[in-house]
C-alpha atoms as a PDB file:
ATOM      1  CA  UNK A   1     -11.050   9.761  -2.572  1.00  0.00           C
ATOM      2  CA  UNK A   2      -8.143   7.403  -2.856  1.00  0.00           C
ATOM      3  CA  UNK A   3      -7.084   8.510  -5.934  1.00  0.00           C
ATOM      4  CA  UNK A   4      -6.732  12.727  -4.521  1.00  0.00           C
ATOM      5  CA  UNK A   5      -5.383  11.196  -1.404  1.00  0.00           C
ATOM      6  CA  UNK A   6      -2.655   9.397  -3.470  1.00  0.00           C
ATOM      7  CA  UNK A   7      -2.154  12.467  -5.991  1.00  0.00           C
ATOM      8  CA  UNK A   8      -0.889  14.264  -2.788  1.00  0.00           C
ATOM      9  CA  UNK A   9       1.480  12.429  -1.351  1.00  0.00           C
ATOM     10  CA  UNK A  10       4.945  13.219  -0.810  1.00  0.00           C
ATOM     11  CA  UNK A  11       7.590  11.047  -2.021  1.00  0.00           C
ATOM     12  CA  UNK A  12       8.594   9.995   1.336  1.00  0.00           C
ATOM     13  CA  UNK A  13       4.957   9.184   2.612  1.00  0.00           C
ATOM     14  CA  UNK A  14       2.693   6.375   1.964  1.00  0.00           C
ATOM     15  CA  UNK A  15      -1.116   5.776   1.702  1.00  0.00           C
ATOM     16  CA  UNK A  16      -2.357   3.416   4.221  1.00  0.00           C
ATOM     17  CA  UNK A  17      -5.518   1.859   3.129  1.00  0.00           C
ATOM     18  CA  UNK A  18      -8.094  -0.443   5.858  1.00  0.00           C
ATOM     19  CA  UNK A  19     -10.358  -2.692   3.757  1.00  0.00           C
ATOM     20  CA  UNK A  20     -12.742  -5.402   4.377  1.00  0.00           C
ATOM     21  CA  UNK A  21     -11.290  -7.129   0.750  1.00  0.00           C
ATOM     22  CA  UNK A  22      -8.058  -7.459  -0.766  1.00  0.00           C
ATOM     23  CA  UNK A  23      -8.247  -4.271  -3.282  1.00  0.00           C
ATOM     24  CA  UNK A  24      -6.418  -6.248  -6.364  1.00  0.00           C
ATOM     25  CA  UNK A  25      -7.425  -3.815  -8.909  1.00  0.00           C
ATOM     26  CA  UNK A  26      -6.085  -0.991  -7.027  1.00  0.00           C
ATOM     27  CA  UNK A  27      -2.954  -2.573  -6.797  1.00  0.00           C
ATOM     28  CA  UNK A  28      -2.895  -2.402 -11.092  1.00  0.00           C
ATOM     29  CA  UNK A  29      -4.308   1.170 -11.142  1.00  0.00           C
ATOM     30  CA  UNK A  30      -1.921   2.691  -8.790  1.00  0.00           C
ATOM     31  CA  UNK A  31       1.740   0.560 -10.801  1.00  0.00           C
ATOM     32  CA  UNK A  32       0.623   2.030 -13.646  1.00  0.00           C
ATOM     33  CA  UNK A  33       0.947   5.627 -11.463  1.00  0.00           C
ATOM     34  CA  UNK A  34       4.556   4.164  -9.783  1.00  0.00           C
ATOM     35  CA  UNK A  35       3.336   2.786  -7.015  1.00  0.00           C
ATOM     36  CA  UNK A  36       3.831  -0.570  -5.153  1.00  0.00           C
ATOM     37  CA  UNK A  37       2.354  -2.000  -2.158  1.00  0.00           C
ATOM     38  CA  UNK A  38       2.656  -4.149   0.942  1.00  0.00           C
ATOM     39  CA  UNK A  39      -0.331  -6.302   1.946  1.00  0.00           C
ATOM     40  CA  UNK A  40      -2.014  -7.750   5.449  1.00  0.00           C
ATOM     41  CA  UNK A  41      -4.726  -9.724   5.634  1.00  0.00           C
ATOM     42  CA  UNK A  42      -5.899  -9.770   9.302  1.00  0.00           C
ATOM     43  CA  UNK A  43      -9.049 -11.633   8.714  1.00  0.00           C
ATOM     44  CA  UNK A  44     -10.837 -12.876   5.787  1.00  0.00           C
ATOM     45  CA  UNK A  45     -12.564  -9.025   5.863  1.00  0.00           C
ATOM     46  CA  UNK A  46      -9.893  -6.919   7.445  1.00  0.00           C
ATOM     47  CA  UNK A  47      -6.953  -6.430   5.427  1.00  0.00           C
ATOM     48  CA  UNK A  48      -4.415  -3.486   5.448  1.00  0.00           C
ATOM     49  CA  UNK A  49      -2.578  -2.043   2.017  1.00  0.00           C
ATOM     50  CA  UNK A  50       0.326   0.338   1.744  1.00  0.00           C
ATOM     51  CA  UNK A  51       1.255   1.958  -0.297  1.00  0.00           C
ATOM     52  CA  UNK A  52       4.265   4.346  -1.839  1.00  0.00           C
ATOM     53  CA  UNK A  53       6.196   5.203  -4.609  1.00  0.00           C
ATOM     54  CA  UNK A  54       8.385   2.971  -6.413  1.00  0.00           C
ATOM     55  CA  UNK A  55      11.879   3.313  -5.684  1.00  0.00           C
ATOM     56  CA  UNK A  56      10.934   4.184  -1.415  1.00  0.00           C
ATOM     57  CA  UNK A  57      12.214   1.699   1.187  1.00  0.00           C
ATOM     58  CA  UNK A  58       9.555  -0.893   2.163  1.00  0.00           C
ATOM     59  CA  UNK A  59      11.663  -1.812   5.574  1.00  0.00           C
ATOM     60  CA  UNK A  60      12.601   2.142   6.406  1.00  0.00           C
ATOM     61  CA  UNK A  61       8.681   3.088   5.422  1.00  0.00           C
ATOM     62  CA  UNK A  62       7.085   0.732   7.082  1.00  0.00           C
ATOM     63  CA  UNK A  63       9.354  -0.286  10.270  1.00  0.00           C
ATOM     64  CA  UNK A  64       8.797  -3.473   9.567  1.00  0.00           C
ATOM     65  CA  UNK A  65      10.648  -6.423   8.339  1.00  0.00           C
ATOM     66  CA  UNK A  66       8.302  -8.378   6.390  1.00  0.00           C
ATOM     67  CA  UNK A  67       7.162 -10.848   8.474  1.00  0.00           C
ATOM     68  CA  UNK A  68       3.684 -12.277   7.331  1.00  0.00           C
ATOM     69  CA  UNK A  69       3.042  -9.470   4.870  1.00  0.00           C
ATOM     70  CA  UNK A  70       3.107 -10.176   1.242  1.00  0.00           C
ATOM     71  CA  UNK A  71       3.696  -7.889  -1.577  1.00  0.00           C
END
């Protein structure tokens, strides 16, 4: 499922993933397909992962300026 959802986007959109674990593979799987990716951990089991194609504005994506995320 993430991997069609992915496929599909646009090169202005991104893939928001909710996950109770960090997804660390995914984060390998999807470079190799030009992708990079923002990271939240809310809680030890509630993190939130986006993700877009390399080369796309984290700060004009996301609206956000980077405060407490990591990448």
């Amino acid at each position: 499922m993430i991997m069609d959802a992915v496929h599909g986007l646009r090169p202005d959109q991104v893939f928001v993933l909710r996950a109770p674990f960090e997804p660390v593979p995914l984060y390998t799987v999807l470079g190799k397909r030009g992708f990079v990716h923002w990271a939240e951990s809310r809680a030890a089991d509630d993190w939130t992962i986006w993700f877009w194609r390399e080369g796309e504005s984290r700060t004009g994506r996301l609206g956000r300026s980077g405060s407490g995320l990591s990448n």
